[in-house]
N, C-alpha and C. Protein backbone atom coordinates (compact mmCIF):
# COMPACT_ATOMS: atom_id res chain seq x y z
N UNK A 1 0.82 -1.19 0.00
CA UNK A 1 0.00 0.00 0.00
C UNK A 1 0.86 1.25 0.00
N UNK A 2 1.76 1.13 0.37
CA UNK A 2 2.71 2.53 0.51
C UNK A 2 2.80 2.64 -0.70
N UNK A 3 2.77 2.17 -2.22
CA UNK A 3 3.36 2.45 -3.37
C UNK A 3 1.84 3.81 -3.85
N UNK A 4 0.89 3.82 -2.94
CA UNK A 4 0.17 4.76 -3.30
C UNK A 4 0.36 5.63 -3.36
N UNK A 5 1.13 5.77 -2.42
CA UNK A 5 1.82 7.39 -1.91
C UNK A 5 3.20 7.99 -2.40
N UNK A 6 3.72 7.02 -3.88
CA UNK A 6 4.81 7.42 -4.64
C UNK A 6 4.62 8.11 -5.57
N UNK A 7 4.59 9.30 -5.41
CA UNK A 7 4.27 10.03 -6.91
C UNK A 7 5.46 10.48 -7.68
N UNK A 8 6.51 10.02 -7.97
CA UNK A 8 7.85 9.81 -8.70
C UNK A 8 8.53 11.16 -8.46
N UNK A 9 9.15 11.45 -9.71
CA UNK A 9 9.67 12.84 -9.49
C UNK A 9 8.75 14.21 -9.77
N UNK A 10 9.31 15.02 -8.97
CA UNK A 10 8.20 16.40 -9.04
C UNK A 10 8.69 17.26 -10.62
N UNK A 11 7.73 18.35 -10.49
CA UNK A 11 8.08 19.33 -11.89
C UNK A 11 7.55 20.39 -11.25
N UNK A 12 7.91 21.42 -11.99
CA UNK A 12 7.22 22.54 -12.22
C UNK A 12 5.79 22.78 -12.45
N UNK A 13 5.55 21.93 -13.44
CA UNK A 13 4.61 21.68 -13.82
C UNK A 13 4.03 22.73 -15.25
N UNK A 14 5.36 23.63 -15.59
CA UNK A 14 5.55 23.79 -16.80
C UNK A 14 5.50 22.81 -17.80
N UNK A 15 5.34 23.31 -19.32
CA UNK A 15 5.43 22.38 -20.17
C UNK A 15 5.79 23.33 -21.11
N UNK A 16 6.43 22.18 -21.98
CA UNK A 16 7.44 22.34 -22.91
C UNK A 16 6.35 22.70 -24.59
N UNK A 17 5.35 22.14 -24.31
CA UNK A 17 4.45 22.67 -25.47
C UNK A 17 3.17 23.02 -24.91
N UNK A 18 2.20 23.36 -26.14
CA UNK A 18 0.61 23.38 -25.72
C UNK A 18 -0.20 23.17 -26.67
N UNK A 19 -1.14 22.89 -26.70
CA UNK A 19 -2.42 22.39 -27.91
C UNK A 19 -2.57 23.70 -28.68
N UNK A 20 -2.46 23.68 -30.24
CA UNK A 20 -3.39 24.60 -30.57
C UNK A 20 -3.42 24.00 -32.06
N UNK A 21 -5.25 24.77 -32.32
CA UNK A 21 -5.89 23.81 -33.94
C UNK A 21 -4.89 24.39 -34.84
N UNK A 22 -4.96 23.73 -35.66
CA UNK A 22 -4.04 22.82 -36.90
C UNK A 22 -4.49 24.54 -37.94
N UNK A 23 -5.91 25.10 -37.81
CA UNK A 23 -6.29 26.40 -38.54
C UNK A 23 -5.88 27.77 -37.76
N UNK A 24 -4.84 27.42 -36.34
CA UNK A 24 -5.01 28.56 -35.93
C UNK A 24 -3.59 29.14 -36.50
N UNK A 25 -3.18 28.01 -36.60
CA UNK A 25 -1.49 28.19 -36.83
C UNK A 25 -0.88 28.73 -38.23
N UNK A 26 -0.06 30.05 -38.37
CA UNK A 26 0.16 30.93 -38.95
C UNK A 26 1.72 30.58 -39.88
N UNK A 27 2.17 31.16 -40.86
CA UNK A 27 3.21 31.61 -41.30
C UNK A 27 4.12 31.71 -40.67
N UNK A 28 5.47 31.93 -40.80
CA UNK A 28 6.82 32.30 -39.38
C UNK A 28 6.10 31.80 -37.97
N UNK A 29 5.40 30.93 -37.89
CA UNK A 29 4.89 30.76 -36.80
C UNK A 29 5.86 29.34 -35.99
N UNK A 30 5.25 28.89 -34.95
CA UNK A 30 6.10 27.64 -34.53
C UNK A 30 5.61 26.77 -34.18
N UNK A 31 5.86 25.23 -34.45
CA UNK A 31 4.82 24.02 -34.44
C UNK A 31 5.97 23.06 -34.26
N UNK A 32 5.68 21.69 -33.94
CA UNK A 32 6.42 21.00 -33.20
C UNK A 32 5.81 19.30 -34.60
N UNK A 33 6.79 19.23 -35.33
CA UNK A 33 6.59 18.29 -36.47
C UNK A 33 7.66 17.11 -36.55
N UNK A 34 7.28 16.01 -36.45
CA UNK A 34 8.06 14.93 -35.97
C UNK A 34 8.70 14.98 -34.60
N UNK A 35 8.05 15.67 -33.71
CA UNK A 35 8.78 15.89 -32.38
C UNK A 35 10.01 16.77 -32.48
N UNK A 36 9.91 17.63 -33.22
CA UNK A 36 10.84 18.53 -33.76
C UNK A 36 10.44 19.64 -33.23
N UNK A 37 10.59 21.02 -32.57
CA UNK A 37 10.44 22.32 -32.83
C UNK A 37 10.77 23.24 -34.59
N UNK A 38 10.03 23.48 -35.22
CA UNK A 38 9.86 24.11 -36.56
C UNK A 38 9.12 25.28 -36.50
N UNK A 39 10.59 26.22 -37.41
CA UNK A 39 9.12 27.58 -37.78
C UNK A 39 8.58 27.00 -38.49
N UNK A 40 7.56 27.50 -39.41
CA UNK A 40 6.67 27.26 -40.42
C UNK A 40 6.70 28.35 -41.47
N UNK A 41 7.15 27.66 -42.39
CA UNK A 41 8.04 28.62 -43.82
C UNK A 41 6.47 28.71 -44.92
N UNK A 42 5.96 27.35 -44.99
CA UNK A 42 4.88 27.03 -45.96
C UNK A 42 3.91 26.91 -45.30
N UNK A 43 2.49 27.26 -45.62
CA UNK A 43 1.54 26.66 -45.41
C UNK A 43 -0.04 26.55 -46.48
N UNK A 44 -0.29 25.89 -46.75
CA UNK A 44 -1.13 25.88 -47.54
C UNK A 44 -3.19 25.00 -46.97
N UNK A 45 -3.70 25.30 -47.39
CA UNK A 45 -5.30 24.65 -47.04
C UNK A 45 -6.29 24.03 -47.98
N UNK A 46 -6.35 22.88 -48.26
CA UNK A 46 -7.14 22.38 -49.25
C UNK A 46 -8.92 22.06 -48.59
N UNK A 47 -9.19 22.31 -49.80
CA UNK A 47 -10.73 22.30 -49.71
C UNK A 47 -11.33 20.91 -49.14
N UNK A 48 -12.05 21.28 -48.26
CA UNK A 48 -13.05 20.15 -47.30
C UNK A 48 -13.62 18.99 -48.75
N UNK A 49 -13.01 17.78 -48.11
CA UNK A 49 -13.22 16.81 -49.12
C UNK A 49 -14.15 15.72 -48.95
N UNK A 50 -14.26 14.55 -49.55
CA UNK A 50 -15.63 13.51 -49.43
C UNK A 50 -15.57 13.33 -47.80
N UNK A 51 -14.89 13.37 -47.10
CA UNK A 51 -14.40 12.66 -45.66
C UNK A 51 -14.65 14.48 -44.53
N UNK A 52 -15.18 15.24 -45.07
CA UNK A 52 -15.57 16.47 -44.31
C UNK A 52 -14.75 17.32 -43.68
N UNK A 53 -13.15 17.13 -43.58
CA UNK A 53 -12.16 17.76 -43.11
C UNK A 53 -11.49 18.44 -44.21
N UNK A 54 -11.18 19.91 -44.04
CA UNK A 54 -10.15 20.47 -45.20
C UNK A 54 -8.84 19.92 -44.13
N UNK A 55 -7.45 19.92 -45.02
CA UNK A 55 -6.47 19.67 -44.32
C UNK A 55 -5.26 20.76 -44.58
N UNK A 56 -4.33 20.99 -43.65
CA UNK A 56 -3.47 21.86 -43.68
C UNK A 56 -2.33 21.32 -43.73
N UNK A 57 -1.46 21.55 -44.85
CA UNK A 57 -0.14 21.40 -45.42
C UNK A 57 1.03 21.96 -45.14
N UNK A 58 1.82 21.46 -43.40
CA UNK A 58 2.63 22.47 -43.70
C UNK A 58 4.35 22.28 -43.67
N UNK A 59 5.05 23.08 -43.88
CA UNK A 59 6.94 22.97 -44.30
C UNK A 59 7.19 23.91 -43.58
N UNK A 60 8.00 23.15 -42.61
CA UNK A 60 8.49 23.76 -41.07
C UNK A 60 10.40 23.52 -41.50
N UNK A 61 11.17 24.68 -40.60
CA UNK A 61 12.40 24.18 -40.10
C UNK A 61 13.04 23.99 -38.85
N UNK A 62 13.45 22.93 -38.62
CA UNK A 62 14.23 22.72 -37.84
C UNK A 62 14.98 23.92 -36.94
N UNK A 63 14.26 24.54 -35.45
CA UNK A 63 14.91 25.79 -35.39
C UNK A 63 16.53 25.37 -34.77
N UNK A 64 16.79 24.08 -34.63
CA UNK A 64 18.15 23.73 -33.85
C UNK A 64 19.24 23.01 -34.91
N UNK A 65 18.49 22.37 -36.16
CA UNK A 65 19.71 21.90 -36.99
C UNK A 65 19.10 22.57 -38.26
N UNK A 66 17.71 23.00 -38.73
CA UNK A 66 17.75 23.62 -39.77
C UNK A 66 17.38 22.58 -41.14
N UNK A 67 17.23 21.50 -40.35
CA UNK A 67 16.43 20.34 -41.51
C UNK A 67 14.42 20.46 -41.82
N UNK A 68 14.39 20.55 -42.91
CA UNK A 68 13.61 20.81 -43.16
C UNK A 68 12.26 19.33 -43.28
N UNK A 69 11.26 19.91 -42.69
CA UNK A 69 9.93 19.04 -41.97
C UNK A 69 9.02 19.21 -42.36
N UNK A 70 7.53 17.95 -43.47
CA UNK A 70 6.34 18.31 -43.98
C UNK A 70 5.73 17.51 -42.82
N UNK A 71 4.22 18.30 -43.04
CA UNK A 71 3.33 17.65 -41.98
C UNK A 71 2.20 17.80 -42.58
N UNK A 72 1.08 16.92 -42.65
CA UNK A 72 -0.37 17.74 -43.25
C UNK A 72 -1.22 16.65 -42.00
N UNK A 73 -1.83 18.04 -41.45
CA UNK A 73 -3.19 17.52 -40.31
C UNK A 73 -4.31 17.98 -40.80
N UNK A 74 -5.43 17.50 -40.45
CA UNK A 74 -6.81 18.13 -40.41
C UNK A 74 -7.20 19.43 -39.70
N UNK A 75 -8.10 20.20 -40.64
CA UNK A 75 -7.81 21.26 -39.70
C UNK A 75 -8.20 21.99 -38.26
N UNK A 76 -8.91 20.74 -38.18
CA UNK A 76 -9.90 21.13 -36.54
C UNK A 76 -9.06 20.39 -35.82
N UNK A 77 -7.57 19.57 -36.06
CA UNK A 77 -7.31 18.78 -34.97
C UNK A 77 -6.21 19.54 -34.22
N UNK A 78 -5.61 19.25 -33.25
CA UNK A 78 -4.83 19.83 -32.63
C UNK A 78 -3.27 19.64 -32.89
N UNK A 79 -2.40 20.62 -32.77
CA UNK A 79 -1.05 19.95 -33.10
C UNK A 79 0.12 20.72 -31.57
N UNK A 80 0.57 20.47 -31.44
CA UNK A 80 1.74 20.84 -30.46
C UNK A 80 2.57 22.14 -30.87
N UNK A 81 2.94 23.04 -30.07
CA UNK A 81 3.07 24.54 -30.30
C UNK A 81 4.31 24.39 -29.36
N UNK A 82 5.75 24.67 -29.37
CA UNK A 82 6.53 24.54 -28.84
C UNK A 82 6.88 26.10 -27.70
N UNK A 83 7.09 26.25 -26.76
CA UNK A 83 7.00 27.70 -25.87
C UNK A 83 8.43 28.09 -26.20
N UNK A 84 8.46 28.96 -27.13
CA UNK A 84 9.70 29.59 -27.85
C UNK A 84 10.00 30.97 -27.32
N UNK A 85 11.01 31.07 -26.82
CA UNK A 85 11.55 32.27 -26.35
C UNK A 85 12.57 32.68 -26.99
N UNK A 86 12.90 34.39 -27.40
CA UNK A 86 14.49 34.56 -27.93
C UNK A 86 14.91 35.16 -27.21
N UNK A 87 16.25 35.49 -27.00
CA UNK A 87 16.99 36.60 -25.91
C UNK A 87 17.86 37.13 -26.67
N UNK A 88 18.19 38.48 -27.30
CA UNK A 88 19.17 38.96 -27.99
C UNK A 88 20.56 39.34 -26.63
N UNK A 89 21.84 39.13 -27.56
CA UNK A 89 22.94 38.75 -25.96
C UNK A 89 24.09 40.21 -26.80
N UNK A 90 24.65 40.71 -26.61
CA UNK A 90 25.82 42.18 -26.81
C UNK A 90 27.16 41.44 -26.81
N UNK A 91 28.00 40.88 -27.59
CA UNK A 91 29.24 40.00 -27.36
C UNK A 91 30.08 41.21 -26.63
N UNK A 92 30.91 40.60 -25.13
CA UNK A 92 31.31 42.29 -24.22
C UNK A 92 32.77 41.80 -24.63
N UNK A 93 33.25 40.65 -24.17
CA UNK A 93 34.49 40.12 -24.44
C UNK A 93 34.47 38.43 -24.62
N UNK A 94 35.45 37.90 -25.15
CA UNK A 94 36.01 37.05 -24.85
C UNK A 94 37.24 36.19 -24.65
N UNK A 95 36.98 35.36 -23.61
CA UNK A 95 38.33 35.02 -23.53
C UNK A 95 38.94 33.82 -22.81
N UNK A 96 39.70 33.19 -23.03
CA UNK A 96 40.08 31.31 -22.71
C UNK A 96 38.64 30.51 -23.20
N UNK A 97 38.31 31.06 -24.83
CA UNK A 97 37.42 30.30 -25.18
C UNK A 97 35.77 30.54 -24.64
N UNK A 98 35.77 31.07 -23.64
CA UNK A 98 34.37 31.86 -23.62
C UNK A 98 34.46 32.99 -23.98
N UNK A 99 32.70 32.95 -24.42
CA UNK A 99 32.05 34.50 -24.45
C UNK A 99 31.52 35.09 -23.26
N UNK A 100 31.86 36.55 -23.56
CA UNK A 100 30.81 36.82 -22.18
C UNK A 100 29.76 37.63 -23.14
N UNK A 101 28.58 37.44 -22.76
CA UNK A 101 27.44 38.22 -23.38
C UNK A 101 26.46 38.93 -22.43
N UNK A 102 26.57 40.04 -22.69
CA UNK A 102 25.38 40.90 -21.81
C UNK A 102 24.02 41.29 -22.11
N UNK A 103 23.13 40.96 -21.72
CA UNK A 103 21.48 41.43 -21.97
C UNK A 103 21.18 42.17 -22.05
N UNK A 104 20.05 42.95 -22.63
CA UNK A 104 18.79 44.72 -22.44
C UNK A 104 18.98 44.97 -20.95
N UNK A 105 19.19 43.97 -19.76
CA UNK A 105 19.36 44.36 -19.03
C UNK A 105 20.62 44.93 -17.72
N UNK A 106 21.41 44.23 -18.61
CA UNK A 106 23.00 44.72 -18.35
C UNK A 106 23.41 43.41 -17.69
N UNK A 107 22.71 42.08 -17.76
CA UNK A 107 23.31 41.23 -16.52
C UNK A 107 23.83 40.30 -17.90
N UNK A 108 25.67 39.52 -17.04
CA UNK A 108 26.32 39.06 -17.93
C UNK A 108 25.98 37.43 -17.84
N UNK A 109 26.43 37.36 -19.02
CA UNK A 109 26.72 35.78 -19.27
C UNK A 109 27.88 35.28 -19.23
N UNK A 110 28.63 34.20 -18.76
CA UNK A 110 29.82 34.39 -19.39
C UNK A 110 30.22 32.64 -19.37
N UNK A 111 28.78 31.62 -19.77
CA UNK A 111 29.70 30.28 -19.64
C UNK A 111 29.10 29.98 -20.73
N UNK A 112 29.41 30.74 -22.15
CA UNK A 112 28.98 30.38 -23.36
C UNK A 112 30.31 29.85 -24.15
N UNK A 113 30.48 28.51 -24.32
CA UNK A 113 31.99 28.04 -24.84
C UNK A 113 31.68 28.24 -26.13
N UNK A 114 32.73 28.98 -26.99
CA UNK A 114 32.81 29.04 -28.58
C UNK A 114 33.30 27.57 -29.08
N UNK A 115 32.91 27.24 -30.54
CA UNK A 115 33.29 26.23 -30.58
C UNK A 115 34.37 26.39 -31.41
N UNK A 116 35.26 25.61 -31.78
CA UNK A 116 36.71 25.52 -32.00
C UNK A 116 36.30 25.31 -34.09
């Protein structure tokens, strides 16, 4: 009976994506295709067919290697939206192979290793 009371490891309870329909999703936008994070370069919508769903066509990239990803869903169904953040960084110096980079807000970075 004690195994009731194991609830494994904790979280935040953040998440790494969120639901949204397959019609809401835009151009330069970001969608998550083969378990991939992808902008979305293409998108296209074909007309509602014998089976009552139009479907959405779309050509995403890879925002971490830049390989390019097709996907076509229906358009009322849901697809995975990855929580994308950017941070622009000021290169201040570097040196023994790091960068140091500073933020909009003046606070530094400095355990960014360049690669060789």
């Amino acid at each position: 009976m004690a195994d009731a009371d194991d609830f494994g490891g904790g979280e935040s309870g953040a998440s790494d994506t969120y639901p949204a329909q397959c019609s809401s999703l835009r151009k330069n936008g970001h969608v998550m295709i083969k378990e991939r994070p992808c902008k979305i370069v293409e998108m296209s919508t074909s007309k509602t067919g014998k089976h009552g769903h139009a479907k959405v066509h779309m050509v995403g990239i890879d925002i971490f290697t830049g390989r390019k990803y097709e996907d076509i869903c229906p358009s009322t169904h849901n697809m995975n939206v990855p929580n994308v953040n950017r941070k622009d960084y000021q290169v201040v110096n570097v040196d023994e192979g790091f960068a140091h980079l500073m933020d909009d807000n003046g606070d530094v970075k400095e355990d960014l290793k360049i690669p060789e």
